[in-house]
N, C-alpha and C. Protein backbone atom coordinates (compact mmCIF):
# COMPACT_ATOMS: atom_id res chain seq x y z
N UNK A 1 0.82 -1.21 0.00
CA UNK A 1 0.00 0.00 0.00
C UNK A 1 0.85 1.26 0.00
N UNK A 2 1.95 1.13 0.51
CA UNK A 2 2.64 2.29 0.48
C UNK A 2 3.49 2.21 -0.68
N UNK A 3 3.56 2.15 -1.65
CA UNK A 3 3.60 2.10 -3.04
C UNK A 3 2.56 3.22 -3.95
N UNK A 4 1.81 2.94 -3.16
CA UNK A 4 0.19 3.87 -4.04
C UNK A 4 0.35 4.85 -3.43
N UNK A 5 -0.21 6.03 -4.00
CA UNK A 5 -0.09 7.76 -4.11
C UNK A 5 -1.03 7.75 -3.33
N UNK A 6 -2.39 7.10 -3.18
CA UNK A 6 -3.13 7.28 -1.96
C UNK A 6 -3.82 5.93 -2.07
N UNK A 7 -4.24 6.18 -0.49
CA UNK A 7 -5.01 4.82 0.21
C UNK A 7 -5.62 5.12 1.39
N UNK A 8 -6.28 4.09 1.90
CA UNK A 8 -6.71 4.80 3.88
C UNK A 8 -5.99 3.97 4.61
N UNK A 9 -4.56 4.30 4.02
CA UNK A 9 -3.34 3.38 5.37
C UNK A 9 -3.03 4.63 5.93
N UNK A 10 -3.51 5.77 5.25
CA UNK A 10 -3.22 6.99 6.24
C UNK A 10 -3.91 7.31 7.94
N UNK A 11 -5.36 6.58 7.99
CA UNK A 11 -5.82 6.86 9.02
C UNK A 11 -5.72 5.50 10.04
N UNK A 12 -4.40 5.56 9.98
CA UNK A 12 -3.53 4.24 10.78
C UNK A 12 -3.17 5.27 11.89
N UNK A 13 -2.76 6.41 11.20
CA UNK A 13 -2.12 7.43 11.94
C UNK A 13 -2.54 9.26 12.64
N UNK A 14 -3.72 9.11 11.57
CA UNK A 14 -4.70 10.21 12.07
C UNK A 14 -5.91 10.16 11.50
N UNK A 15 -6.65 10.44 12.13
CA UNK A 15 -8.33 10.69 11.77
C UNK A 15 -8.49 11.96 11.09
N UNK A 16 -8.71 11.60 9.38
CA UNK A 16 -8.89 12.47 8.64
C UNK A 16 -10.28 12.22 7.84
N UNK A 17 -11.05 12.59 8.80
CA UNK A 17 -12.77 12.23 8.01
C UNK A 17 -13.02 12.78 6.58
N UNK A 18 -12.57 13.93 6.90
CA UNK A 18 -13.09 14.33 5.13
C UNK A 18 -12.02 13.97 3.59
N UNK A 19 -10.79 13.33 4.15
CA UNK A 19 -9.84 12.04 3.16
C UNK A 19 -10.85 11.12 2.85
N UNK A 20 -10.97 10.34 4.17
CA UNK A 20 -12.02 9.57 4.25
C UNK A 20 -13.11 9.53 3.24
N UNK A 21 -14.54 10.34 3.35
CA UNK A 21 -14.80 10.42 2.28
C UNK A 21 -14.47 10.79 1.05
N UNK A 22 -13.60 11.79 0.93
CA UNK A 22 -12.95 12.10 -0.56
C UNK A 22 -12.88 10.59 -1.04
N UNK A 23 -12.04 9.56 -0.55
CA UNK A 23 -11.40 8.55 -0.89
C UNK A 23 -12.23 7.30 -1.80
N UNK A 24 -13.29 7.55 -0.71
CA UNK A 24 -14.32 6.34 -1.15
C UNK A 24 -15.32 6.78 -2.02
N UNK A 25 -15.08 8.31 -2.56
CA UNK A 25 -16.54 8.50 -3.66
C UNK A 25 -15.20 8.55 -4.49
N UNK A 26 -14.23 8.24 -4.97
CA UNK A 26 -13.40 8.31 -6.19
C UNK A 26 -12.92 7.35 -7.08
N UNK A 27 -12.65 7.17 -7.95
CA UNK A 27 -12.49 6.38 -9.13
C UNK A 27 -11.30 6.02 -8.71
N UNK A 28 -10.42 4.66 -8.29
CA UNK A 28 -9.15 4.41 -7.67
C UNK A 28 -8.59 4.10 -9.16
N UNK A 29 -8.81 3.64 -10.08
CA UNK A 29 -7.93 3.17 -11.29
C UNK A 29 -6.66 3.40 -11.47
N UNK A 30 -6.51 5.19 -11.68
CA UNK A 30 -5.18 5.95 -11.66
C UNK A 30 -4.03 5.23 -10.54
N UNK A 31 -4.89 5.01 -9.27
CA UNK A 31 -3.69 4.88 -8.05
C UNK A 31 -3.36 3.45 -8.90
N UNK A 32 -4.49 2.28 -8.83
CA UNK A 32 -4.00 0.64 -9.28
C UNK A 32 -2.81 0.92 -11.16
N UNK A 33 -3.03 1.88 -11.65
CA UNK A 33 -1.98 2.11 -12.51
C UNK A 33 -0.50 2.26 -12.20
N UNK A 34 -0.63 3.56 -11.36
CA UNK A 34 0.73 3.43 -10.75
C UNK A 34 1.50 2.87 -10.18
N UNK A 35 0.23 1.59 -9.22
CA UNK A 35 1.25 0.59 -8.48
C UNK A 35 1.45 -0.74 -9.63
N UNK A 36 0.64 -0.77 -10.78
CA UNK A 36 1.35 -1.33 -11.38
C UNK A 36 3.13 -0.51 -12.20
N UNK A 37 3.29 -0.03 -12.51
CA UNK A 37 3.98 1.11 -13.30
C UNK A 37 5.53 0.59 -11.84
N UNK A 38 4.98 0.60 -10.35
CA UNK A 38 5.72 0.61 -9.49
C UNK A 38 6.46 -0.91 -9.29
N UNK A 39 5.70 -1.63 -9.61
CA UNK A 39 5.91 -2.98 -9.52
C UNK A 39 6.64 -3.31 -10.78
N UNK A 40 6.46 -2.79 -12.21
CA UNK A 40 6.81 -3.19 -13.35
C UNK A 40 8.89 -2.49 -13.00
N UNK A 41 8.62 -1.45 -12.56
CA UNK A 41 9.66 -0.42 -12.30
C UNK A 41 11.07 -1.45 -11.54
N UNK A 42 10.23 -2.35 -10.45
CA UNK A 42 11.12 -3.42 -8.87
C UNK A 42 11.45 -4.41 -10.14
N UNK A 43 10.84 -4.70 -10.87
CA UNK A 43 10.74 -6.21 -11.77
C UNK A 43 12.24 -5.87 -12.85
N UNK A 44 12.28 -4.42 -13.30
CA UNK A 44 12.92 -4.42 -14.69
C UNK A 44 14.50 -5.23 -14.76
N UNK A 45 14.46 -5.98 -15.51
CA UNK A 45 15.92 -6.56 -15.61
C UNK A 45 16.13 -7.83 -14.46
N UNK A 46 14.92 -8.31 -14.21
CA UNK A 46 15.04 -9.72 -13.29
C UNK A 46 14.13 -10.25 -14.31
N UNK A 47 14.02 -11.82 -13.29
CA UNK A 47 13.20 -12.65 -13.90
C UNK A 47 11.73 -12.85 -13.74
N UNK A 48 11.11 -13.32 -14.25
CA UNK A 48 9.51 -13.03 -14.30
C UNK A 48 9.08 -13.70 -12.93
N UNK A 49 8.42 -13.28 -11.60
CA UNK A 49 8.04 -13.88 -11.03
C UNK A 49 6.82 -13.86 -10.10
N UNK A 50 5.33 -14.27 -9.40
CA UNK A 50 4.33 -13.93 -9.21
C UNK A 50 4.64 -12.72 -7.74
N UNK A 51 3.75 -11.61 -8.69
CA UNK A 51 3.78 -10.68 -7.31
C UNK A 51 2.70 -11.33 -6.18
N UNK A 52 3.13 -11.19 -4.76
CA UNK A 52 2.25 -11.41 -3.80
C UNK A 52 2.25 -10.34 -2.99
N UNK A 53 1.11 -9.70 -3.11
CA UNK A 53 0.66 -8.65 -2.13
C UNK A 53 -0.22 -8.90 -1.27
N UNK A 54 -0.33 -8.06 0.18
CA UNK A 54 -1.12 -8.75 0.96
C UNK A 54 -1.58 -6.98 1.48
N UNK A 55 -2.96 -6.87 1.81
CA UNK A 55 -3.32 -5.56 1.96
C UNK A 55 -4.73 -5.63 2.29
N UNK A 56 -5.30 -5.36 3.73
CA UNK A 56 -6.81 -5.53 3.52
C UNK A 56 -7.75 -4.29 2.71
N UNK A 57 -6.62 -3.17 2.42
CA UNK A 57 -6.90 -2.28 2.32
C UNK A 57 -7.71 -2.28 0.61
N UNK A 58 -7.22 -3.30 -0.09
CA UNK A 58 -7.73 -3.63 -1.32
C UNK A 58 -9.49 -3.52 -1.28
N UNK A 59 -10.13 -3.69 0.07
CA UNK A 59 -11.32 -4.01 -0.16
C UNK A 59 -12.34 -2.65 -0.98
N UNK A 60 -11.71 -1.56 -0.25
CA UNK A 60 -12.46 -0.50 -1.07
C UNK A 60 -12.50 -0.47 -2.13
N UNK A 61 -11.05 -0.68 -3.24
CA UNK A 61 -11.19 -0.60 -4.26
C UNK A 61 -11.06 -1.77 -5.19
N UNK A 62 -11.35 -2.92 -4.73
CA UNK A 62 -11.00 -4.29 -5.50
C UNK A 62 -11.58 -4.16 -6.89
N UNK A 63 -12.76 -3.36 -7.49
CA UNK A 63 -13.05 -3.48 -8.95
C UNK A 63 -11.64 -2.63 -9.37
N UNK A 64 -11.27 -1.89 -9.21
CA UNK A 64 -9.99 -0.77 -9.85
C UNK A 64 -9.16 -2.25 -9.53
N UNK A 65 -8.55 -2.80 -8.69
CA UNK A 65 -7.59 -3.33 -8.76
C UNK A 65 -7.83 -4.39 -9.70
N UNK A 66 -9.15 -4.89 -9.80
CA UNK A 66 -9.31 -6.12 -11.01
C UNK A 66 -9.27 -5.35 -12.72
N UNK A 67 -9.63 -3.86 -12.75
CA UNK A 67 -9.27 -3.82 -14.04
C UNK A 67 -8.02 -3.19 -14.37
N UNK A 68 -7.07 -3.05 -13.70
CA UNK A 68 -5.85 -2.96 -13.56
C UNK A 68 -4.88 -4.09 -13.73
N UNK A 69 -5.31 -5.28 -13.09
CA UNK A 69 -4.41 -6.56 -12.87
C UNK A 69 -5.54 -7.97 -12.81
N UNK A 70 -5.90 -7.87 -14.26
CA UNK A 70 -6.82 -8.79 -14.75
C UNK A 70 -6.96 -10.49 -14.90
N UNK A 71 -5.55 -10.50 -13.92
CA UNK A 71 -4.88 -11.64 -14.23
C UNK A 71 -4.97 -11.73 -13.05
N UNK A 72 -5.44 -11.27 -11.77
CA UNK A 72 -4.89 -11.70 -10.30
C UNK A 72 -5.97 -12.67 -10.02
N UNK A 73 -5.04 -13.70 -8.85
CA UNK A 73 -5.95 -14.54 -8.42
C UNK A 73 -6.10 -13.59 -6.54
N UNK A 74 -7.57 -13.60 -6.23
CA UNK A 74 -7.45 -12.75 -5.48
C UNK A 74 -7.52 -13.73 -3.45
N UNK A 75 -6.95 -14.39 -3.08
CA UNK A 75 -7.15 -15.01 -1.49
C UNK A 75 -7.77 -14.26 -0.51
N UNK A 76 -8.74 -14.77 -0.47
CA UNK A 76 -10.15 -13.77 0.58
C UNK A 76 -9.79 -14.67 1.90
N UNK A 77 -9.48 -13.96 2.93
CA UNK A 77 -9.30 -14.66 4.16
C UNK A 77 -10.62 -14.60 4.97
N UNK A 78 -11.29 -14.89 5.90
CA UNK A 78 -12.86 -15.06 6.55
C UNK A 78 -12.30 -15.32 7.98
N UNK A 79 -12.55 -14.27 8.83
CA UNK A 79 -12.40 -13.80 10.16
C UNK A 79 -14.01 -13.90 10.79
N UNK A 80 -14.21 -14.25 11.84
CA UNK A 80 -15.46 -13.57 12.90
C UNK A 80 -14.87 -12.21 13.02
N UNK A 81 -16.01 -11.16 12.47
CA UNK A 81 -15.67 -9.37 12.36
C UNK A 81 -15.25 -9.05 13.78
N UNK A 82 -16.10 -9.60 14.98
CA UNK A 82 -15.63 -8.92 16.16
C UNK A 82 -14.45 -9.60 16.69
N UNK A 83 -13.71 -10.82 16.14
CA UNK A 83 -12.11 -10.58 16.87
C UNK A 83 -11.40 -9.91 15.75
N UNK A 84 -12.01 -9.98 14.27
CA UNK A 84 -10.73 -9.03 13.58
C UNK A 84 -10.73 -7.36 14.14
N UNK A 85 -12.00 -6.72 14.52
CA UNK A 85 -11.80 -5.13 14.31
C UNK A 85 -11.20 -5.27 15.74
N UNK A 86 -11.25 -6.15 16.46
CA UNK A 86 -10.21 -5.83 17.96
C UNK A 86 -9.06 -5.76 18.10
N UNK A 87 -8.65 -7.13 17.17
CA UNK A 87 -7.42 -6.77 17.01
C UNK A 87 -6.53 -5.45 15.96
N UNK A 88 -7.66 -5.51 15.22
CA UNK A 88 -7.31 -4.17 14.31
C UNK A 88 -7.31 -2.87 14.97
N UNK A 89 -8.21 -2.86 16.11
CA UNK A 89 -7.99 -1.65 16.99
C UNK A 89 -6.64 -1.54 17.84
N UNK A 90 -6.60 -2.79 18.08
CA UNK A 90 -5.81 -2.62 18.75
C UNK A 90 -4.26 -2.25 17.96
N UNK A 91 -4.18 -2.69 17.32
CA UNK A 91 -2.87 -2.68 16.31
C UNK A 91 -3.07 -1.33 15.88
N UNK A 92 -3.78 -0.60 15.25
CA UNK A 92 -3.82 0.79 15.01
C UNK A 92 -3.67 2.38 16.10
N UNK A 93 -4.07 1.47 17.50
CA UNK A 93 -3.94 2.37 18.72
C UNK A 93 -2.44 2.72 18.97
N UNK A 94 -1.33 1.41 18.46
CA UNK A 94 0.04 1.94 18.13
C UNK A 94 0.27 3.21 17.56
N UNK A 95 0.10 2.79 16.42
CA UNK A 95 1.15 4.51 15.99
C UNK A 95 -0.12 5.56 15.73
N UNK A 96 -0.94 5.47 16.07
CA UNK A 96 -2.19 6.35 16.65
C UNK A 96 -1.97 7.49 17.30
N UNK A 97 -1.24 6.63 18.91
CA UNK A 97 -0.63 7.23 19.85
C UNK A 97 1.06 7.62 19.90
N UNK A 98 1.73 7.14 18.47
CA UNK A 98 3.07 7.97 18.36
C UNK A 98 2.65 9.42 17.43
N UNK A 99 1.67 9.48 16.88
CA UNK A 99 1.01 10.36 16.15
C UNK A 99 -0.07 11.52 16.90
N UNK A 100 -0.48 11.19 17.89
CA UNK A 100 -1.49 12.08 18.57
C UNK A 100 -1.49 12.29 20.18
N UNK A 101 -1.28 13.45 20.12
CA UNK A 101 -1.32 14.05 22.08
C UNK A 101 -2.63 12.84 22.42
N UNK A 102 -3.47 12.44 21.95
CA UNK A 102 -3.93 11.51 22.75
C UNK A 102 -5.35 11.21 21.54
N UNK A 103 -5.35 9.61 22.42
CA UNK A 103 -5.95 8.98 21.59
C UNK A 103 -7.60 8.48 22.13
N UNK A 104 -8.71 8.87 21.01
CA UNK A 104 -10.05 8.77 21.63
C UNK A 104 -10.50 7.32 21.21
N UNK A 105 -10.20 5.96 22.04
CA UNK A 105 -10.50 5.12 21.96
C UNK A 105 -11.81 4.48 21.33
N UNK A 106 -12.52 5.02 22.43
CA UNK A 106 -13.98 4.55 21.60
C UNK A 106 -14.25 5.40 20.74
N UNK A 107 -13.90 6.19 20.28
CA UNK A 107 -14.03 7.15 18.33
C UNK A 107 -13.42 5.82 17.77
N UNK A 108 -11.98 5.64 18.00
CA UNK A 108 -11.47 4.68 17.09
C UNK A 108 -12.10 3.59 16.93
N UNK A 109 -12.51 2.94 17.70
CA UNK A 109 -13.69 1.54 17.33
C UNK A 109 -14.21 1.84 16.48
N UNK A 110 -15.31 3.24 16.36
CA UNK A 110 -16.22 3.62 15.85
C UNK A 110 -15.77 3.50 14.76
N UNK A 111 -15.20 4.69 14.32
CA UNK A 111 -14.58 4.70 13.05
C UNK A 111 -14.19 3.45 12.62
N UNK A 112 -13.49 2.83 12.60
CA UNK A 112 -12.46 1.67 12.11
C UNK A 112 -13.81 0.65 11.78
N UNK A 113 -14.72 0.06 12.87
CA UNK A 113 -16.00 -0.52 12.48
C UNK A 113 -16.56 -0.26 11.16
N UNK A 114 -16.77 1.56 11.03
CA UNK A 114 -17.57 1.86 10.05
C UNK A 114 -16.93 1.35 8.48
N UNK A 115 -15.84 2.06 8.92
CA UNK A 115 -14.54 2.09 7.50
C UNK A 115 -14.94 0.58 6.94
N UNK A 116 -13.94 -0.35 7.90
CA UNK A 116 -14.12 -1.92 7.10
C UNK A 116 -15.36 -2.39 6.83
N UNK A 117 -16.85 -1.96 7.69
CA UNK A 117 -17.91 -2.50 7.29
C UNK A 117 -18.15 -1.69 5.95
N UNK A 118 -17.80 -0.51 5.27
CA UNK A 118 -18.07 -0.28 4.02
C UNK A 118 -16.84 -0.67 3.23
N UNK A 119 -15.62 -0.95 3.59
CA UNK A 119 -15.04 -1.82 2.82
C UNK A 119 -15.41 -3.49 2.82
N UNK A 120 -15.36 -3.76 3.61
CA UNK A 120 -16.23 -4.89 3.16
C UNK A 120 -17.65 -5.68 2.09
N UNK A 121 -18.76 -4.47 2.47
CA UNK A 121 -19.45 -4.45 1.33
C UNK A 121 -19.03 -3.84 0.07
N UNK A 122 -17.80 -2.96 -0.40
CA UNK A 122 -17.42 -2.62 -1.50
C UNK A 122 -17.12 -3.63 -2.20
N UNK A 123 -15.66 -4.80 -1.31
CA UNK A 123 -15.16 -5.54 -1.65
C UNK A 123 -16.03 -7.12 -1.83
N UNK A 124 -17.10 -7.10 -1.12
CA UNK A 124 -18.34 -8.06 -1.70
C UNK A 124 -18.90 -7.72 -3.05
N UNK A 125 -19.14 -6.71 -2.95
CA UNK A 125 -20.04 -6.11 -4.48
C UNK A 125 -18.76 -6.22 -5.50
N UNK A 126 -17.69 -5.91 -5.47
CA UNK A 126 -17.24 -5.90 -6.75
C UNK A 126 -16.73 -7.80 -7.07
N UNK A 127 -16.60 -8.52 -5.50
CA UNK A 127 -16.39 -10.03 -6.21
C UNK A 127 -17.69 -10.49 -6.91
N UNK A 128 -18.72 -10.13 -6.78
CA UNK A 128 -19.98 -10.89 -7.11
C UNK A 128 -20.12 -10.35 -8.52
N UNK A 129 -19.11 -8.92 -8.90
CA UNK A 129 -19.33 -8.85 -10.37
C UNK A 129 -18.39 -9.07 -11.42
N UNK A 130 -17.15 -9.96 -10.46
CA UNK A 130 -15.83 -10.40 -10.94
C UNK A 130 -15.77 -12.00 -11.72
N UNK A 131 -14.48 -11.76 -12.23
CA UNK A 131 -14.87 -12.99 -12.92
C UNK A 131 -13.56 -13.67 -12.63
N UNK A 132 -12.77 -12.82 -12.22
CA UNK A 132 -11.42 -13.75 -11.73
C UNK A 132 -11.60 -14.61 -10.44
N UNK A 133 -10.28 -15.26 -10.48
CA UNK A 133 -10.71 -16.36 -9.20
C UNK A 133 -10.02 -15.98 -8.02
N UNK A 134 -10.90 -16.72 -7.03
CA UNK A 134 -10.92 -16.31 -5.65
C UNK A 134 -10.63 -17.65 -4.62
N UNK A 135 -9.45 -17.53 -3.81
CA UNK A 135 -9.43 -18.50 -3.08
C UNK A 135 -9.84 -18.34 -1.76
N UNK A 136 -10.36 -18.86 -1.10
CA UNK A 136 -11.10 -19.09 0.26
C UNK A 136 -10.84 -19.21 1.60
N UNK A 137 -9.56 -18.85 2.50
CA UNK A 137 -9.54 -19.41 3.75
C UNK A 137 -9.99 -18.85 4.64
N UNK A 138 -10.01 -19.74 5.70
CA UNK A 138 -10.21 -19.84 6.90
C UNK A 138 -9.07 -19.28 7.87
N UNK A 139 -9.40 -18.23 8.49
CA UNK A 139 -8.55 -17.63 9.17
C UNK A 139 -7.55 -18.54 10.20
N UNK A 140 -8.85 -18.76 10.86
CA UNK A 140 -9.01 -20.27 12.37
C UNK A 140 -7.98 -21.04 11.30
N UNK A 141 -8.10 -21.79 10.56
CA UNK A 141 -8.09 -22.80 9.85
C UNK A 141 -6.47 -22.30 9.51
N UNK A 142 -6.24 -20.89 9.28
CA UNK A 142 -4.65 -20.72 9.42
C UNK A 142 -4.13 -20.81 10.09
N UNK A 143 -4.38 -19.97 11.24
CA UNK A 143 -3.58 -20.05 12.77
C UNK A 143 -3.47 -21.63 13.19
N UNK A 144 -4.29 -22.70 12.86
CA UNK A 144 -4.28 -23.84 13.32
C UNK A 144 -3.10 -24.36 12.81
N UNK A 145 -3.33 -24.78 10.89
CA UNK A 145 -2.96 -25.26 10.40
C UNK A 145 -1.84 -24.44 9.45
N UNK A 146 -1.15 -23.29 9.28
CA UNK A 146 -0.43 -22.79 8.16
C UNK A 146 0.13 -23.10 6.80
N UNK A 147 0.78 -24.19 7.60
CA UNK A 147 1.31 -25.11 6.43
C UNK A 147 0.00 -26.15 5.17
N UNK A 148 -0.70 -26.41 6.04
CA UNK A 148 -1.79 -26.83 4.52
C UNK A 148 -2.72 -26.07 4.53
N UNK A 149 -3.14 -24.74 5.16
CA UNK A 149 -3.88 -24.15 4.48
C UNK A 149 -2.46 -23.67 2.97
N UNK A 150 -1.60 -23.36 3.49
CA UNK A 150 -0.71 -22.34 1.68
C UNK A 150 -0.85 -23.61 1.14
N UNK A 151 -0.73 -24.90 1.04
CA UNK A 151 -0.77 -25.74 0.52
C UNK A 151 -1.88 -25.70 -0.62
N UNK A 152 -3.15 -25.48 0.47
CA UNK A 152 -4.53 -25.22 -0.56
C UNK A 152 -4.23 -24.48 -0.98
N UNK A 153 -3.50 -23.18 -0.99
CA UNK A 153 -3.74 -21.92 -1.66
C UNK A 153 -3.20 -22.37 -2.95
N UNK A 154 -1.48 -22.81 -2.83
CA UNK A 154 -0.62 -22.90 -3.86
C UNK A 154 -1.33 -24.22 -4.85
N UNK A 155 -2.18 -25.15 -4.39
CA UNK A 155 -2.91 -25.38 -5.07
C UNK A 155 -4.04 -24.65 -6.36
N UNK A 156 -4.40 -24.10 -5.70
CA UNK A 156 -5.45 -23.16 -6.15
C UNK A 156 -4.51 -22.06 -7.56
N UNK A 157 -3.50 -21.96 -7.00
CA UNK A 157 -2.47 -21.27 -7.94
C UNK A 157 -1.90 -22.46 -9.42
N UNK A 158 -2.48 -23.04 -9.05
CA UNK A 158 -1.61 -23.94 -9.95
C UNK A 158 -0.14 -24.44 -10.12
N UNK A 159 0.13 -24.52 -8.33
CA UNK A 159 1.61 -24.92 -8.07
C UNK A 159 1.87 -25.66 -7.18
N UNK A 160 2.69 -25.87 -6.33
CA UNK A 160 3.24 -26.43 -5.19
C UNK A 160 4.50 -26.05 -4.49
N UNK A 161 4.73 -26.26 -3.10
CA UNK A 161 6.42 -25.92 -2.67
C UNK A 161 6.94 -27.14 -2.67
N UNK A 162 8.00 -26.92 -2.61
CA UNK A 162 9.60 -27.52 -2.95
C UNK A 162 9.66 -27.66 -1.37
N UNK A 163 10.84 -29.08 -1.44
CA UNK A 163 11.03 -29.06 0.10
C UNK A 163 11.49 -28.03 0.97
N UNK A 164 12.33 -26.65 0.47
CA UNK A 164 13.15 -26.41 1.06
C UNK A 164 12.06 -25.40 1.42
N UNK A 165 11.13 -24.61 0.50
CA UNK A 165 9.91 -23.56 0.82
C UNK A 165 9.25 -24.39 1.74
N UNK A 166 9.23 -25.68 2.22
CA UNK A 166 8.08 -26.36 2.97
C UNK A 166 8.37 -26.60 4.19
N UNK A 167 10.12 -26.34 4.18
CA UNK A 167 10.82 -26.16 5.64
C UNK A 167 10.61 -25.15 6.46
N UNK A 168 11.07 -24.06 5.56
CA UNK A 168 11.02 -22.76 5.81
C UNK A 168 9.48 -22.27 6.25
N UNK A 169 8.61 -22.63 5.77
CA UNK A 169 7.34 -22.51 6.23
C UNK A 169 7.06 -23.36 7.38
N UNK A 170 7.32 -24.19 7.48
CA UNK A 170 7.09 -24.71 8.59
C UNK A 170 7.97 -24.16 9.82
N UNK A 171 9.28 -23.83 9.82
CA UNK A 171 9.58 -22.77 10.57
C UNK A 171 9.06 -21.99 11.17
N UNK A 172 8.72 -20.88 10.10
CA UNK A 172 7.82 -20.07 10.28
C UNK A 172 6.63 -19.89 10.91
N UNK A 173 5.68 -21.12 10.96
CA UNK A 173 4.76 -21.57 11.94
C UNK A 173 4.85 -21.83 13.23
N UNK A 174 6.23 -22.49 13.20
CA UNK A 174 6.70 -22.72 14.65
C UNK A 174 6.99 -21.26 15.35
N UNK A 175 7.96 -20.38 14.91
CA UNK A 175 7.79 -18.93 14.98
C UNK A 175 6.79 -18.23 15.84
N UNK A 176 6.28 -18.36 14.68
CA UNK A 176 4.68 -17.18 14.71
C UNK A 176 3.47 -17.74 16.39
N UNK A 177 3.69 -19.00 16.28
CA UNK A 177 3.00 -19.73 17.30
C UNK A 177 3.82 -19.04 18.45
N UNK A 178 4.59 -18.81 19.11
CA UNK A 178 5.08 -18.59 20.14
C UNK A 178 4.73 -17.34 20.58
N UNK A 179 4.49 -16.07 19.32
CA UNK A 179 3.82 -14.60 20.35
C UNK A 179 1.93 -15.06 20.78
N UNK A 180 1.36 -14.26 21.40
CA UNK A 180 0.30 -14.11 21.91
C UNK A 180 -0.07 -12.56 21.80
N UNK A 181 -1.20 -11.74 21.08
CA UNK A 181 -1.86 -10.96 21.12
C UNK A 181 -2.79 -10.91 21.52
N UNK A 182 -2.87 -9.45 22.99
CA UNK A 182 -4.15 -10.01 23.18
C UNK A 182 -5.07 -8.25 23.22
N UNK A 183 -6.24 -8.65 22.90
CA UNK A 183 -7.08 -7.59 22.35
C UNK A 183 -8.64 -7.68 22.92
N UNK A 184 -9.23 -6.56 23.23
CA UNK A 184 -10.48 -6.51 23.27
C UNK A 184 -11.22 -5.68 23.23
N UNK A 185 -12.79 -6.16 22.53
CA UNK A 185 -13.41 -4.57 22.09
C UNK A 185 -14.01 -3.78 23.09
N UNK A 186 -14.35 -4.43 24.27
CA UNK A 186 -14.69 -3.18 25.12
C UNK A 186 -14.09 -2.52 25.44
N UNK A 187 -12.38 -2.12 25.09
CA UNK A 187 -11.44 -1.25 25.07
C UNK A 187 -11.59 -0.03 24.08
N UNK A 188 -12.27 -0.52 23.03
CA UNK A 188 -12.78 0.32 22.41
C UNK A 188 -14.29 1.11 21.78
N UNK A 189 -14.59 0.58 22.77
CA UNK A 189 -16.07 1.11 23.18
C UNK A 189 -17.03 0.48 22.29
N UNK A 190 -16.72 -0.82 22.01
CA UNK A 190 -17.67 -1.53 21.05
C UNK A 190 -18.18 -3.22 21.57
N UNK A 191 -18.65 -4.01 21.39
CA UNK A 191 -19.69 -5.05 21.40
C UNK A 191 -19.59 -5.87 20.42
N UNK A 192 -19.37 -7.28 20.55
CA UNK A 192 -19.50 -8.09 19.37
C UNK A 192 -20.71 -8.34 18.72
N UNK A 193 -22.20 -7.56 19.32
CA UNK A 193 -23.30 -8.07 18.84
C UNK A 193 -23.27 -6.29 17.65
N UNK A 194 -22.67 -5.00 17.93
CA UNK A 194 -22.91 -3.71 17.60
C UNK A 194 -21.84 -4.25 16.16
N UNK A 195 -21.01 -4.81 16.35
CA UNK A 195 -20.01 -5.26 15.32
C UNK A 195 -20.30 -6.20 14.46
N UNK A 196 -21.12 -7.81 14.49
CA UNK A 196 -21.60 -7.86 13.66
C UNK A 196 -22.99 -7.80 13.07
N UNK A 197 -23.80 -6.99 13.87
CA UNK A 197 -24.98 -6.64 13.14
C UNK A 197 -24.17 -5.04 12.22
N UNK A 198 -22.98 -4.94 12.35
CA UNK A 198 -22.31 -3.63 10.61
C UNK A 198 -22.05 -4.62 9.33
N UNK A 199 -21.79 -6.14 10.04
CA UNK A 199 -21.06 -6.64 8.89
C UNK A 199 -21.83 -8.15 8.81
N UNK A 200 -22.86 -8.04 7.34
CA UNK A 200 -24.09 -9.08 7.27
C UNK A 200 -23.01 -10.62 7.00
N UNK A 201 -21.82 -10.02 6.18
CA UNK A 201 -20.89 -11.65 6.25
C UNK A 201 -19.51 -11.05 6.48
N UNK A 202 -18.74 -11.99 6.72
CA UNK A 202 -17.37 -11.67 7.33
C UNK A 202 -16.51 -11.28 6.92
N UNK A 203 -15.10 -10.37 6.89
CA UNK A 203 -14.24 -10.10 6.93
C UNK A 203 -13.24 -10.83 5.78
């Protein structure tokens, strides 16, 4: 995301309501041009190889990014909304608070709720009028399992790993298993029943 000339990775760091809307009544195409243009730019004079980007931020504008990169296969991950926006609150209350004499907690729920529940339905409406393919996981189903959920994925890609990518990933699982985050929404002045009656399917 920080590649693109604009996005709402800005209000990671301040609450700028009227960006905000500017952002979401606008035609994103131009920005998904340039980050192609940016990506073609990292690539020149190597060898051809699949970009993987990871960004929830895609949801607002996923039709611009599909007629931009017509070729992407797009991995929809599926969270319960009220542990993702907790932990998303919580992760954003970071540099929130390196950014602001002080930080209005329950605004930020608020906000952040609203934001992804209309990115979310953006990013529903434009898969239901897409024609590229979409792979499916299970969030749970990652944290459990890592190693065969990418399995399914790289399936789904029309590939597989090599032993030495299958080490290394498995590493990596071992890794990742050892921190603990812990998060909750009545920290931010919100309710798992106020959270998903914003969001009719998940994350």
């Amino acid at each position: 995301m920080f590649a693109m000339p604009r996005s709402m990775v800005y209000h990671v760091r301040a609450r700028i309501p009227g960006y905000r809307d500017w952002y979401a009544g606008r035609d994103a195409t131009a920005d998904y041009v340039y980050l192609r243009q940016q990506l073609q730019i990292l690539q020149w004079q190597r060898p051809a190889h699949r970009w993987i980007l990871k960004s929830p931020f895609h949801l607002w504008n996923l039709d611009a990014l599909l007629r931009v990169f017509p070729d992407a296969t797009i991995v929809w991950t599926h969270r319960d909304p009220a542990v993702a926006l907790a932990s998303w609150c919580s992760f954003v209350e970071i540099p929130m608070t390196l950014s602001n004499r002080r930080v209005d907690r329950p605004l930020l729920g608020r906000d952040w709720a609203q934001m992804w529940a209309q990115a979310n339905a953006r990013g529903t409406q434009a898969r239901a009028r897409s024609q590229v393919p979409f792979i499916d996981v299970s969030y749970q189903e990652l944290c459990a399992d890592p190693v065969s959920v990418l399995d399914e994925i790289l399936r789904g890609l029309g590939t597989t790993m090599g032993p030495q990518a299958r080490d290394q990933a498995i590493t990596r699982a071992r890794r990742r298993a050892r921190g603990v985050h812990h998060y909750s929404l009545d920290r931010y002045g919100l309710s798992p029943r106020t959270v998903r009656d914003a969001f009719p399917d998940d994350i």
